[in-house]
PDB file of N, CA and C in Angstrom:
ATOM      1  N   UNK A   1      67.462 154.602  15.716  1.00  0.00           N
ATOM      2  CA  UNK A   1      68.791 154.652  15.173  1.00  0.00           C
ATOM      3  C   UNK A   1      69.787 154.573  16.317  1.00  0.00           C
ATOM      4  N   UNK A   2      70.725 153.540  16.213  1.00  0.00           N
ATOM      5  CA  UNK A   2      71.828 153.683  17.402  1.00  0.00           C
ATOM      6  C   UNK A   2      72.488 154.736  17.218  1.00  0.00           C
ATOM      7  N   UNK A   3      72.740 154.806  18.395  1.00  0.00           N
ATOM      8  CA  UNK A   3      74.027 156.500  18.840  1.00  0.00           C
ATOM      9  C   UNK A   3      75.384 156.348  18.183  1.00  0.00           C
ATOM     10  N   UNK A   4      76.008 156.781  17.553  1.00  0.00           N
ATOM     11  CA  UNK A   4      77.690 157.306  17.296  1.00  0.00           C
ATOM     12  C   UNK A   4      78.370 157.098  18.278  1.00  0.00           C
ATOM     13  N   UNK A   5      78.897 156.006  18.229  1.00  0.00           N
ATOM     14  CA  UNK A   5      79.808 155.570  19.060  1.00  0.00           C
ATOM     15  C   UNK A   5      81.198 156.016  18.680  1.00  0.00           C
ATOM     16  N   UNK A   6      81.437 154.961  17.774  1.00  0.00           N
ATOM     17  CA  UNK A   6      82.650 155.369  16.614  1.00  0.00           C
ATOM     18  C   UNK A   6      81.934 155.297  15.375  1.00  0.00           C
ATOM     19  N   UNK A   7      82.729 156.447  14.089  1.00  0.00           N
ATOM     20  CA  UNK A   7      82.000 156.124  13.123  1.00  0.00           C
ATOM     21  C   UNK A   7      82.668 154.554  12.620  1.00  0.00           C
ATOM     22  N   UNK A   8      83.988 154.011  12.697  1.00  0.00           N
ATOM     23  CA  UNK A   8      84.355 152.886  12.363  1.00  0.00           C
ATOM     24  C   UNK A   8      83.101 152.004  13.217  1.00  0.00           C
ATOM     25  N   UNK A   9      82.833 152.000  13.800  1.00  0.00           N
ATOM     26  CA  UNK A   9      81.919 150.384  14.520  1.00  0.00           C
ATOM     27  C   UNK A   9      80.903 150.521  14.102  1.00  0.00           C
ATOM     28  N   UNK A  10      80.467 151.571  13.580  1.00  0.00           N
ATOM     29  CA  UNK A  10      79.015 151.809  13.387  1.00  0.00           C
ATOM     30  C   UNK A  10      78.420 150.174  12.923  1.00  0.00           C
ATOM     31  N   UNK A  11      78.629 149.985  11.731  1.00  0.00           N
ATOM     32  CA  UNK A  11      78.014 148.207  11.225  1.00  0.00           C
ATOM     33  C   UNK A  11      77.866 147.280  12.559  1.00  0.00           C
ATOM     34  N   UNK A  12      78.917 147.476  13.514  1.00  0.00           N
ATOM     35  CA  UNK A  12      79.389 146.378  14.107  1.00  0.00           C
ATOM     36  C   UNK A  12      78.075 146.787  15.165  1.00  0.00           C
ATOM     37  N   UNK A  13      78.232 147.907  15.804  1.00  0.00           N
ATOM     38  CA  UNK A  13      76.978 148.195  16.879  1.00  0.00           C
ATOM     39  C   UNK A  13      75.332 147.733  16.184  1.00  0.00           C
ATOM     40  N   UNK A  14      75.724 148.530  14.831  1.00  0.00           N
ATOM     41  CA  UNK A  14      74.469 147.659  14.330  1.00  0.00           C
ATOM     42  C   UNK A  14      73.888 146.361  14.028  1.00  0.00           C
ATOM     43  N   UNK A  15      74.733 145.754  14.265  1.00  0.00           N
ATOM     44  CA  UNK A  15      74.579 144.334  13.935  1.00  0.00           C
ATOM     45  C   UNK A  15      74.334 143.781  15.155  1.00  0.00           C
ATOM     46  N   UNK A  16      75.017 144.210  16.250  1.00  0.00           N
ATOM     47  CA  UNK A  16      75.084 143.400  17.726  1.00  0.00           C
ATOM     48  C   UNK A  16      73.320 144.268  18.111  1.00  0.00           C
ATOM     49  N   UNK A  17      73.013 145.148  17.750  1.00  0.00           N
ATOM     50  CA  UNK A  17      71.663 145.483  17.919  1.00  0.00           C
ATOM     51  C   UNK A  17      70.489 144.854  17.686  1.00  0.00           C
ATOM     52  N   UNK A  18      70.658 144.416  16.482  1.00  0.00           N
ATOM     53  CA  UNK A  18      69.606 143.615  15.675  1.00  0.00           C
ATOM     54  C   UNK A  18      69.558 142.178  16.053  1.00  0.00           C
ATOM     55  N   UNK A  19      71.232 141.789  16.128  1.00  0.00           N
ATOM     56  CA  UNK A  19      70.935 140.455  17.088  1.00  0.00           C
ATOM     57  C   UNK A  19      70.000 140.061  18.585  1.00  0.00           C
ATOM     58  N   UNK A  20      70.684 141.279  19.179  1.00  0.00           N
ATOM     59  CA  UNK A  20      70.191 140.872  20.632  1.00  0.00           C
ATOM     60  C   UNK A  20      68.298 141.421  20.930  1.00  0.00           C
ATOM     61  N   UNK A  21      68.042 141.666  19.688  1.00  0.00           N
ATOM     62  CA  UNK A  21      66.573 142.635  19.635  1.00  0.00           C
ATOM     63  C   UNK A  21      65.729 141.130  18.929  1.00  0.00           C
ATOM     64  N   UNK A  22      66.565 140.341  18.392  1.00  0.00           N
ATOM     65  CA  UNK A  22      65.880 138.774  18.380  1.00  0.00           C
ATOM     66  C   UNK A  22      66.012 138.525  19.147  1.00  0.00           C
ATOM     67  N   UNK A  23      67.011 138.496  20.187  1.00  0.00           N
ATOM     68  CA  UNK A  23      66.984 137.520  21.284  1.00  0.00           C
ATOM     69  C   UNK A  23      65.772 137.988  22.323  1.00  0.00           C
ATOM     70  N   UNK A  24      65.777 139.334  22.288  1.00  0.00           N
ATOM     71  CA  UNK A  24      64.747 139.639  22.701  1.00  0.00           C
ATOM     72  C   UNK A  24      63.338 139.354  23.001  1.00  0.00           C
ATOM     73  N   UNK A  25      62.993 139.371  21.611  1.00  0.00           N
ATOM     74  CA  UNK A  25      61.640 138.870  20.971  1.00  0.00           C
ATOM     75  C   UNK A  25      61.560 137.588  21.506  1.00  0.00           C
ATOM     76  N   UNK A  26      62.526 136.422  21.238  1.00  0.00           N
ATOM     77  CA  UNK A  26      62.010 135.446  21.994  1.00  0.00           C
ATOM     78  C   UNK A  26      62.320 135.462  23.218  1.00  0.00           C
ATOM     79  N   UNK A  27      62.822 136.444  24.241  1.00  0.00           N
ATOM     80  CA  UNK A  27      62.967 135.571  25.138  1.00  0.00           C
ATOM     81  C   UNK A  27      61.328 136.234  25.835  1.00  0.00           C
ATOM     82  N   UNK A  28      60.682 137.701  25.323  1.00  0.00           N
ATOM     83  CA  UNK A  28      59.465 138.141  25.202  1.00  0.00           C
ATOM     84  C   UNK A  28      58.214 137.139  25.376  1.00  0.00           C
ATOM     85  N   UNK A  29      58.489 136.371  24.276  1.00  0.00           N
ATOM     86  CA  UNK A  29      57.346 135.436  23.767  1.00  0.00           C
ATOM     87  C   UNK A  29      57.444 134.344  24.359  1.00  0.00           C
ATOM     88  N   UNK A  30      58.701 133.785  24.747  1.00  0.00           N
ATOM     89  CA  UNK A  30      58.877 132.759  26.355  1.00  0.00           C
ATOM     90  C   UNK A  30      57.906 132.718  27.283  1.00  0.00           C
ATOM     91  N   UNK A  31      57.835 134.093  27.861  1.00  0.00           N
ATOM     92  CA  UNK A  31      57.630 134.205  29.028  1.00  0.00           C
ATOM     93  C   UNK A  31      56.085 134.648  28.404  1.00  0.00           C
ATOM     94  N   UNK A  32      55.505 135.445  27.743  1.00  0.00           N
ATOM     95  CA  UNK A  32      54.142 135.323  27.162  1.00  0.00           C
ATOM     96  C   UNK A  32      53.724 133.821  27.331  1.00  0.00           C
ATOM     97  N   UNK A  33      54.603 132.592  27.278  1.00  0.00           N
ATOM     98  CA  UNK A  33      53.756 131.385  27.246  1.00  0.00           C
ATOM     99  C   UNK A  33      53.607 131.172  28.302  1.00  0.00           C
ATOM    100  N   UNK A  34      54.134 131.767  29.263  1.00  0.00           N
ATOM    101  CA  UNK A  34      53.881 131.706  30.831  1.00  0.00           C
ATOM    102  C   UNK A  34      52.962 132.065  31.527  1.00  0.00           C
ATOM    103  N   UNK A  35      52.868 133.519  31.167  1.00  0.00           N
ATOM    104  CA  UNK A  35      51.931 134.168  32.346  1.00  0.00           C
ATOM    105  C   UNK A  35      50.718 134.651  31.430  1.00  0.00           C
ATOM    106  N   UNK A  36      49.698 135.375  32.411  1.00  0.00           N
ATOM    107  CA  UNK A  36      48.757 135.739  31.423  1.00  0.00           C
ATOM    108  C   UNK A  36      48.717 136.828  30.331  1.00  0.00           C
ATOM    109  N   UNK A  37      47.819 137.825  29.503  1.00  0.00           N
ATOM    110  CA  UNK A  37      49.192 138.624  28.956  1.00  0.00           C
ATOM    111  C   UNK A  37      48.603 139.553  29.420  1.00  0.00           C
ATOM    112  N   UNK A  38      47.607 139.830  30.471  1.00  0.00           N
ATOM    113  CA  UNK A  38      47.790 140.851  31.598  1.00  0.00           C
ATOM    114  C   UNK A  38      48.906 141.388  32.422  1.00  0.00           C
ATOM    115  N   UNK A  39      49.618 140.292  32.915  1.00  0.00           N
ATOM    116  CA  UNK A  39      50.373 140.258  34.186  1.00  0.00           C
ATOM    117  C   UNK A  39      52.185 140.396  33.318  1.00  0.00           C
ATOM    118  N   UNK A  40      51.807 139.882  31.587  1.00  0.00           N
ATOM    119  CA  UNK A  40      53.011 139.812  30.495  1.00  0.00           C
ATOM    120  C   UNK A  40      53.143 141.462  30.216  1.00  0.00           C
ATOM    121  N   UNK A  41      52.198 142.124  30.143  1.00  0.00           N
ATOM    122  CA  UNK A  41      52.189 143.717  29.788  1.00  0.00           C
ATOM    123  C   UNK A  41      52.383 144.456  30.861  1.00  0.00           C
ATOM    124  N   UNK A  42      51.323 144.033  32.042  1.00  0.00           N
ATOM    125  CA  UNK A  42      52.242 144.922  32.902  1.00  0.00           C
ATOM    126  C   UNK A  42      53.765 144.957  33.413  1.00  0.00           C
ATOM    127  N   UNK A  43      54.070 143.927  32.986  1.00  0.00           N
ATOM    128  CA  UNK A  43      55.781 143.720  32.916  1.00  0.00           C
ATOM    129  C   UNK A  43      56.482 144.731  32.063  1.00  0.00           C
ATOM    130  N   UNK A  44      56.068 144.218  30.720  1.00  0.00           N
ATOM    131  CA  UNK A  44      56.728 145.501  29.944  1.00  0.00           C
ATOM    132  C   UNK A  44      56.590 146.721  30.179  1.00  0.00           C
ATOM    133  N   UNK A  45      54.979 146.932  30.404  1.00  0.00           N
ATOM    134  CA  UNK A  45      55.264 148.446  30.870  1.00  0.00           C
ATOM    135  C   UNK A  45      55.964 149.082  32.487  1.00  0.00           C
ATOM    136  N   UNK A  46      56.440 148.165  33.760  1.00  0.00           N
ATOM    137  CA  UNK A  46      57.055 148.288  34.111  1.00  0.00           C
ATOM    138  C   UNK A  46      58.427 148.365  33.466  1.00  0.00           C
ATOM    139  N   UNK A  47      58.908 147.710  32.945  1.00  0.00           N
ATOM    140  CA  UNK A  47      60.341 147.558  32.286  1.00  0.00           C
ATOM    141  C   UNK A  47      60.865 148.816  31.594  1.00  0.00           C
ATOM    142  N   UNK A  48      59.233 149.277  31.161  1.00  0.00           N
ATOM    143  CA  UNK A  48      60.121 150.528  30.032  1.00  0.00           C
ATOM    144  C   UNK A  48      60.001 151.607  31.124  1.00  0.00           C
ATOM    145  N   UNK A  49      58.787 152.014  32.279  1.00  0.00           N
ATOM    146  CA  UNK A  49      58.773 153.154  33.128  1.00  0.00           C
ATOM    147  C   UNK A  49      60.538 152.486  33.714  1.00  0.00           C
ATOM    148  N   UNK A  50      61.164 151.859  33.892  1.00  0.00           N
ATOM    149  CA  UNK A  50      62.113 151.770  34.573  1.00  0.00           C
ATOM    150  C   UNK A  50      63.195 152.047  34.039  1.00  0.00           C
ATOM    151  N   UNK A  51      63.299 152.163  32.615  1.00  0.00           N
ATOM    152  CA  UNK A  51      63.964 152.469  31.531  1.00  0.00           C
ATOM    153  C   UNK A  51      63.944 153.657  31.341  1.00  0.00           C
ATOM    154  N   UNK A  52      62.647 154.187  31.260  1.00  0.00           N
ATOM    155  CA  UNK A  52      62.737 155.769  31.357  1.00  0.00           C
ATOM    156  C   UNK A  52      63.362 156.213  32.293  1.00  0.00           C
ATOM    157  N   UNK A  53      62.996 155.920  33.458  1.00  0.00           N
ATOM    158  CA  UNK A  53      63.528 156.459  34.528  1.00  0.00           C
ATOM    159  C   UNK A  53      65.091 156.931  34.682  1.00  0.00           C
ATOM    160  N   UNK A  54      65.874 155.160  33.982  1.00  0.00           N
ATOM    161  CA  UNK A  54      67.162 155.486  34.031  1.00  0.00           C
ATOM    162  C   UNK A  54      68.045 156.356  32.768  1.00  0.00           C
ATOM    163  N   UNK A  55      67.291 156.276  31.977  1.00  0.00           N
ATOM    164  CA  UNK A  55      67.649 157.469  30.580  1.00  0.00           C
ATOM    165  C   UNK A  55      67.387 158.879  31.149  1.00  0.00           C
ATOM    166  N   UNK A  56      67.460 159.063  32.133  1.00  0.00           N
ATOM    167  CA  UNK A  56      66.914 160.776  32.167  1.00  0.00           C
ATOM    168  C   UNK A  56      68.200 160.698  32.868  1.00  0.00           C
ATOM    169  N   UNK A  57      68.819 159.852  33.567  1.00  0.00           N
ATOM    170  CA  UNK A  57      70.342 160.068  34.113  1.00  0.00           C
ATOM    171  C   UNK A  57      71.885 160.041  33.448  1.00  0.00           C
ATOM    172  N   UNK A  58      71.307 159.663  31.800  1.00  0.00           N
ATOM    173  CA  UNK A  58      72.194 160.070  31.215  1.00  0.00           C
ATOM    174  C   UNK A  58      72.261 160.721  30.453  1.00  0.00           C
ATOM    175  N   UNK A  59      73.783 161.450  30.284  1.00  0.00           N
ATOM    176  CA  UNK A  59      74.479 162.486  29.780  1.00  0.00           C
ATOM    177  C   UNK A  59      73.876 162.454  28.316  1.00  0.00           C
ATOM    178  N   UNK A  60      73.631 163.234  27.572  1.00  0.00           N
ATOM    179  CA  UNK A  60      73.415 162.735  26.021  1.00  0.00           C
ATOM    180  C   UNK A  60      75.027 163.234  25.310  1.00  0.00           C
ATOM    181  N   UNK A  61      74.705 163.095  23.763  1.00  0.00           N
ATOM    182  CA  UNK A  61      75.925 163.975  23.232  1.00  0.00           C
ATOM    183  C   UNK A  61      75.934 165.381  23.031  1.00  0.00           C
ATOM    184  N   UNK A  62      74.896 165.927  23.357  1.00  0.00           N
ATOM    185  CA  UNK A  62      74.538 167.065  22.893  1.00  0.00           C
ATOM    186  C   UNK A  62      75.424 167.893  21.632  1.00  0.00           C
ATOM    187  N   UNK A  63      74.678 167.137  20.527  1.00  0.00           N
ATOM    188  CA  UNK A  63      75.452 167.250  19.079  1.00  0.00           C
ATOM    189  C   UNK A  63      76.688 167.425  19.311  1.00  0.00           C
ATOM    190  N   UNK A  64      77.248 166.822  19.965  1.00  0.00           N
ATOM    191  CA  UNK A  64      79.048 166.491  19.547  1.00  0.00           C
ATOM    192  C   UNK A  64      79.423 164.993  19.818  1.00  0.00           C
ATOM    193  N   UNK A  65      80.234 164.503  19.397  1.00  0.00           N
ATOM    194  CA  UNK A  65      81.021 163.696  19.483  1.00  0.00           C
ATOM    195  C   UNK A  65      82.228 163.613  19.199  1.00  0.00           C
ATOM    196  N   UNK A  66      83.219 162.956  19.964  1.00  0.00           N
ATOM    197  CA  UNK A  66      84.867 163.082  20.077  1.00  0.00           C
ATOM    198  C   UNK A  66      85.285 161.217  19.424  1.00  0.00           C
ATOM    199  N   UNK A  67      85.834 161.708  18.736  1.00  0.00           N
ATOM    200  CA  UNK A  67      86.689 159.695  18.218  1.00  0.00           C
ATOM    201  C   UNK A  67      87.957 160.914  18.152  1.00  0.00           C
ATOM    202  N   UNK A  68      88.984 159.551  18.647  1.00  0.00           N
ATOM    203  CA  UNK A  68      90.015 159.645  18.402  1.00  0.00           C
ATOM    204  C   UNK A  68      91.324 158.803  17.341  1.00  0.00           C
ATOM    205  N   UNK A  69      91.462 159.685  16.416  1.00  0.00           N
ATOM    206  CA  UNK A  69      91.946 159.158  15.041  1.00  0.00           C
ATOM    207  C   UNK A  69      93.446 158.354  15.103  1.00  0.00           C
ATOM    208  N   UNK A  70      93.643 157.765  14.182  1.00  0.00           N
ATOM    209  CA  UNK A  70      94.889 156.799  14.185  1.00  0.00           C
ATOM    210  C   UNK A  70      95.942 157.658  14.579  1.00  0.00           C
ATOM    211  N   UNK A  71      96.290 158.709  14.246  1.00  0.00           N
ATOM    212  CA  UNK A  71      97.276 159.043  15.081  1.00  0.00           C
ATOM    213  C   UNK A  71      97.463 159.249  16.134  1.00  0.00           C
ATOM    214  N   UNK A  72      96.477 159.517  16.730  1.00  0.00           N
ATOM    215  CA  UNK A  72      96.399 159.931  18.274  1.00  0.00           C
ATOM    216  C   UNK A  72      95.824 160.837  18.850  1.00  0.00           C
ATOM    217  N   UNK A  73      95.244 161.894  17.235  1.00  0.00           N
ATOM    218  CA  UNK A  73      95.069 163.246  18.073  1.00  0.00           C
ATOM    219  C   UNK A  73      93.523 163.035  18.404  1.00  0.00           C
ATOM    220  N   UNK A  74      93.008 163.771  18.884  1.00  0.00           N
ATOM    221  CA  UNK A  74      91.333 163.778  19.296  1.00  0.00           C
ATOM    222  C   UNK A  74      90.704 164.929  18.774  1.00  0.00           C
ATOM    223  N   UNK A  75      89.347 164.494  18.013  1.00  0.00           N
ATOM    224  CA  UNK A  75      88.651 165.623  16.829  1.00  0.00           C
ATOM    225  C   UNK A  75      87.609 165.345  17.681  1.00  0.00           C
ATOM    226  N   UNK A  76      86.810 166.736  18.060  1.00  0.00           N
ATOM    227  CA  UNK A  76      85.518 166.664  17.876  1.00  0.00           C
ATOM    228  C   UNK A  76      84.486 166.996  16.866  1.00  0.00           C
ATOM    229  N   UNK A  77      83.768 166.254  16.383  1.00  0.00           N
ATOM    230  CA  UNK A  77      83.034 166.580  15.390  1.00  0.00           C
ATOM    231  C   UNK A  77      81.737 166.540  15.620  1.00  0.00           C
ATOM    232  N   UNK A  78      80.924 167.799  15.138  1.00  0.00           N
ATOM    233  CA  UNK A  78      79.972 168.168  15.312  1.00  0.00           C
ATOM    234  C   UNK A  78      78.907 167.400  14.004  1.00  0.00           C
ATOM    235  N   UNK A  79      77.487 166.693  15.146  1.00  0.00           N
ATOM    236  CA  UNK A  79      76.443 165.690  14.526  1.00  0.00           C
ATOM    237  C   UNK A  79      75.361 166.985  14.524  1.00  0.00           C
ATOM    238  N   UNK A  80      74.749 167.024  12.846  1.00  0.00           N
ATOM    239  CA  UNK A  80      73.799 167.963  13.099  1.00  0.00           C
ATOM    240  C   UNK A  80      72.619 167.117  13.276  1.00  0.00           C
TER     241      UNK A  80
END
């Protein structure tokens, strides 16, 4: 599930998600026609240890999130 960005974008993040998660897939299966799928996996699983790596450096929301409403003021609202 994507993160709460804004609740207005929500569709919009979701959509740019699902797109680029095709683009993905093929650009995945590209390069599968390339190499062997020994040398194709140990890729990915480099890719994601490197991924992990860099998710432990970020901040989470720790059940809150702040949008700031048409008028101007700023709510935080608590995600259970």
């Amino acid at each position: 599930m994507e993160p709460f960005i804004k609740r207005r974008m929500t569709g919009y993040i979701a959509g740019m998600i699902g797109a680029y998660g095709n683009v993905g897939a093929v650009l995945f299966l590209t390069v599968l026609s390339f190499v062997s799928p020994f040398i194709f996996f140990m890729n990915i699983g480099a890719g994601a240890l490197i991924v992990l790596i860099a998710v432990q450096f970020i901040e989470g929301f720790n059940g809150r999130m702040i949008e700031v409403m048409e008028d101007g003021t700023v709510e935080m609202i608590e995600l259970a």
